[in-house]
Protein backbone atom coordinates (compact mmCIF):
# COMPACT_ATOMS: atom_id res chain seq x y z
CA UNK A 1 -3.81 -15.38 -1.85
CA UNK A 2 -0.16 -14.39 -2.79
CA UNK A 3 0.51 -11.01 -4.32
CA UNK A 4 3.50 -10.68 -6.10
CA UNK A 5 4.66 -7.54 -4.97
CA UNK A 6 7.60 -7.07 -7.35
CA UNK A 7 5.03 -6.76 -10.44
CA UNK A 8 2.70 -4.64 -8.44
CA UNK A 9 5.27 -2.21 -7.86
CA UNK A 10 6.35 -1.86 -11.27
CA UNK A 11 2.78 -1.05 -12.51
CA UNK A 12 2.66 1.38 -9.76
CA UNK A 13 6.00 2.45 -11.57
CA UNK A 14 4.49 2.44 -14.81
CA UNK A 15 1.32 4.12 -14.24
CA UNK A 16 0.73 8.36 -14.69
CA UNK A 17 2.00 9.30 -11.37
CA UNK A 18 0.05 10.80 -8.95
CA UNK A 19 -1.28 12.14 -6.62
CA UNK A 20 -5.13 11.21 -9.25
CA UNK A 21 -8.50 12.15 -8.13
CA UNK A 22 -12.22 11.94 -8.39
CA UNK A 23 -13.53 14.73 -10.27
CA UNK A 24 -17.18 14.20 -10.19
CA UNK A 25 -19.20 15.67 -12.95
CA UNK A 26 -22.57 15.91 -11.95
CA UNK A 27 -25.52 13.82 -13.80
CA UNK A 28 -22.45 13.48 -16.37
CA UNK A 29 -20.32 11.14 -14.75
CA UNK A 30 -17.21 11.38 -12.98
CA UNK A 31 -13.50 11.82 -13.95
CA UNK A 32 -10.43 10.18 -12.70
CA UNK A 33 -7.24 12.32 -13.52
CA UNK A 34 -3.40 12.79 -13.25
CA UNK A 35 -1.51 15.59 -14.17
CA UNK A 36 -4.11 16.64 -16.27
CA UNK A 37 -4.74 13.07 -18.03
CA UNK A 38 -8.04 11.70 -17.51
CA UNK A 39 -7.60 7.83 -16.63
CA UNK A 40 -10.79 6.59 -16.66
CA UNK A 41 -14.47 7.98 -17.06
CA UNK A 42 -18.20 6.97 -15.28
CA UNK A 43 -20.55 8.39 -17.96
CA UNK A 44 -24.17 9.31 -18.38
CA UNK A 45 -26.16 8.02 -16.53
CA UNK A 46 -23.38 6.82 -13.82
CA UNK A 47 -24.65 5.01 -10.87
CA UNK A 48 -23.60 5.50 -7.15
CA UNK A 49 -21.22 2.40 -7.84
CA UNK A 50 -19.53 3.63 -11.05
CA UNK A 51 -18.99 7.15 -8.97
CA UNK A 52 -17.26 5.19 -5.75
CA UNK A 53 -15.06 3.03 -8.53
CA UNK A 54 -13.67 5.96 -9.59
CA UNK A 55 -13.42 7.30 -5.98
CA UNK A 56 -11.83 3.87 -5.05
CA UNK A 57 -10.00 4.29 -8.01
CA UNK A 58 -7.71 7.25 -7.29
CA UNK A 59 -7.62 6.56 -4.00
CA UNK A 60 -5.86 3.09 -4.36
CA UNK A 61 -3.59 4.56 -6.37
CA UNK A 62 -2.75 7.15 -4.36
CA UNK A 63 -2.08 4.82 -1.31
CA UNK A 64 -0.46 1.86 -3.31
CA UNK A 65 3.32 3.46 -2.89
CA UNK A 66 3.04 4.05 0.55
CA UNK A 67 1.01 0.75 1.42
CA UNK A 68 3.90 -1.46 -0.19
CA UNK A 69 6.48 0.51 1.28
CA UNK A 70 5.28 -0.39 4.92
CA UNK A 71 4.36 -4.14 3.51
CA UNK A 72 8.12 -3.80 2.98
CA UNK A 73 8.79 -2.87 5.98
CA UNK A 74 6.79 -5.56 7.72
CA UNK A 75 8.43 -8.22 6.42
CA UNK A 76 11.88 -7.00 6.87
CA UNK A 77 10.73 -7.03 10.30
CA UNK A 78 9.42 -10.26 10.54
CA UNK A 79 12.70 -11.23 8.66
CA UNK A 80 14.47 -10.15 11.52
CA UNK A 81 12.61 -11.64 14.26
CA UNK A 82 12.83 -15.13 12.35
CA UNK A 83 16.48 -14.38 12.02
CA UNK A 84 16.99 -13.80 15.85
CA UNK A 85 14.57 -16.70 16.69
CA UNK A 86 16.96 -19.02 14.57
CA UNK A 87 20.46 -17.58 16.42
CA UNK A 88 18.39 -18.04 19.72
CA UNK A 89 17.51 -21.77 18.74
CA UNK A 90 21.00 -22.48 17.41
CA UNK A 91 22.68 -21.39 20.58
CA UNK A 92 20.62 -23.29 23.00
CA UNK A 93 18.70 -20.19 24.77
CA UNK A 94 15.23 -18.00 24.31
CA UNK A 95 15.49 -14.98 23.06
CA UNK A 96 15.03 -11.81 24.84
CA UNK A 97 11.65 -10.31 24.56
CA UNK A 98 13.30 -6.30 24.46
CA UNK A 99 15.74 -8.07 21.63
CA UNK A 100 12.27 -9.20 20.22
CA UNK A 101 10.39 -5.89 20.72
CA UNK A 102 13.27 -3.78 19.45
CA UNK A 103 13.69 -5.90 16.28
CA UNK A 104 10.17 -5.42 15.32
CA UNK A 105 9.50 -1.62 17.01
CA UNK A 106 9.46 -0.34 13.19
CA UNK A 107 6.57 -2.47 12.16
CA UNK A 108 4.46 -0.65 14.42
CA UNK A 109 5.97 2.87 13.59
CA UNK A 110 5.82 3.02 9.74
CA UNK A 111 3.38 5.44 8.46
CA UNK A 112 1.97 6.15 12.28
CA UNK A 113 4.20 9.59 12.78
CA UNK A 114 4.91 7.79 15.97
C-alpha cells in the first residue's frame, strides 16, 4: 500500500486544528471536538465501538503531524544512506559502517527525546 503523503498532509492542513478530543457523554454518546467545534458525534444508544472511533478519532489526528514529520525524517535518512551506498559503489570501496550509522543516527532519534 502507497500513501501519498503530500495529500495527507494537506488534509491534515485543512482540517480544524488541534489538539481534538473524546468528550464522552454518557448513555448519550460521545463528542469529538476542536476549538470548541464538534467534529463528529456517537449518539444514543452508542456502542463500545462507536465510543473508541471517536477515541481513535482524535487521537489520529492528534498524532498525524508529528507521525509524518518523523516518516519525513525516515526517508531523508534512508535517502542518505542510498546516497552514500551509491558514492561507495561508484568509487570502488564499502562504505564505512560509522559513515553508515551517523547518516541514519536521526532515524532513531526523532520523537524519542533521545
Amino acid at each position: 500500500m502507497s500513501t501519498d503523503l503530500d495529500t495527507l498532509a494537506a488534509q491534515v492542513d485543512a482540517a480544524t486544528p488541534g489538539p481534538w478530543r473524546d468528550v464522552p457523554m454518557g448513555s448519550e454518546g460521545s463528542v469529538v471536538i476542536a476549538g470548541g467545534n464538534t467534529i463528529t458525534t456517537a449518539r444514543k444508544p452508542a456502542t463500545c465501538r462507536e465510543f473508541a472511533d471517536a477515541e481513535f478519532i482524535a487521537a489520529a489526528r492528534n498524532a498525524l503531524p508529528d507521525l509524518l514529520a518523523e516518516l519525513a525524517a525516515a526517508r531523508a535518512a534512508l535517502a542518505r544512506c542510498w546516497g552514500l551506498a551509491d558514492h561507495a559503489e561508484s568509487e570502488g570501496y564499502a562504505i564505512k559502517p560509522d559513515e553508515l550509522r551517523a547518516s541514519v543516527h536521526g532515524v532513531w532519534r526523532v520523537g524519542s527525546g533521545s
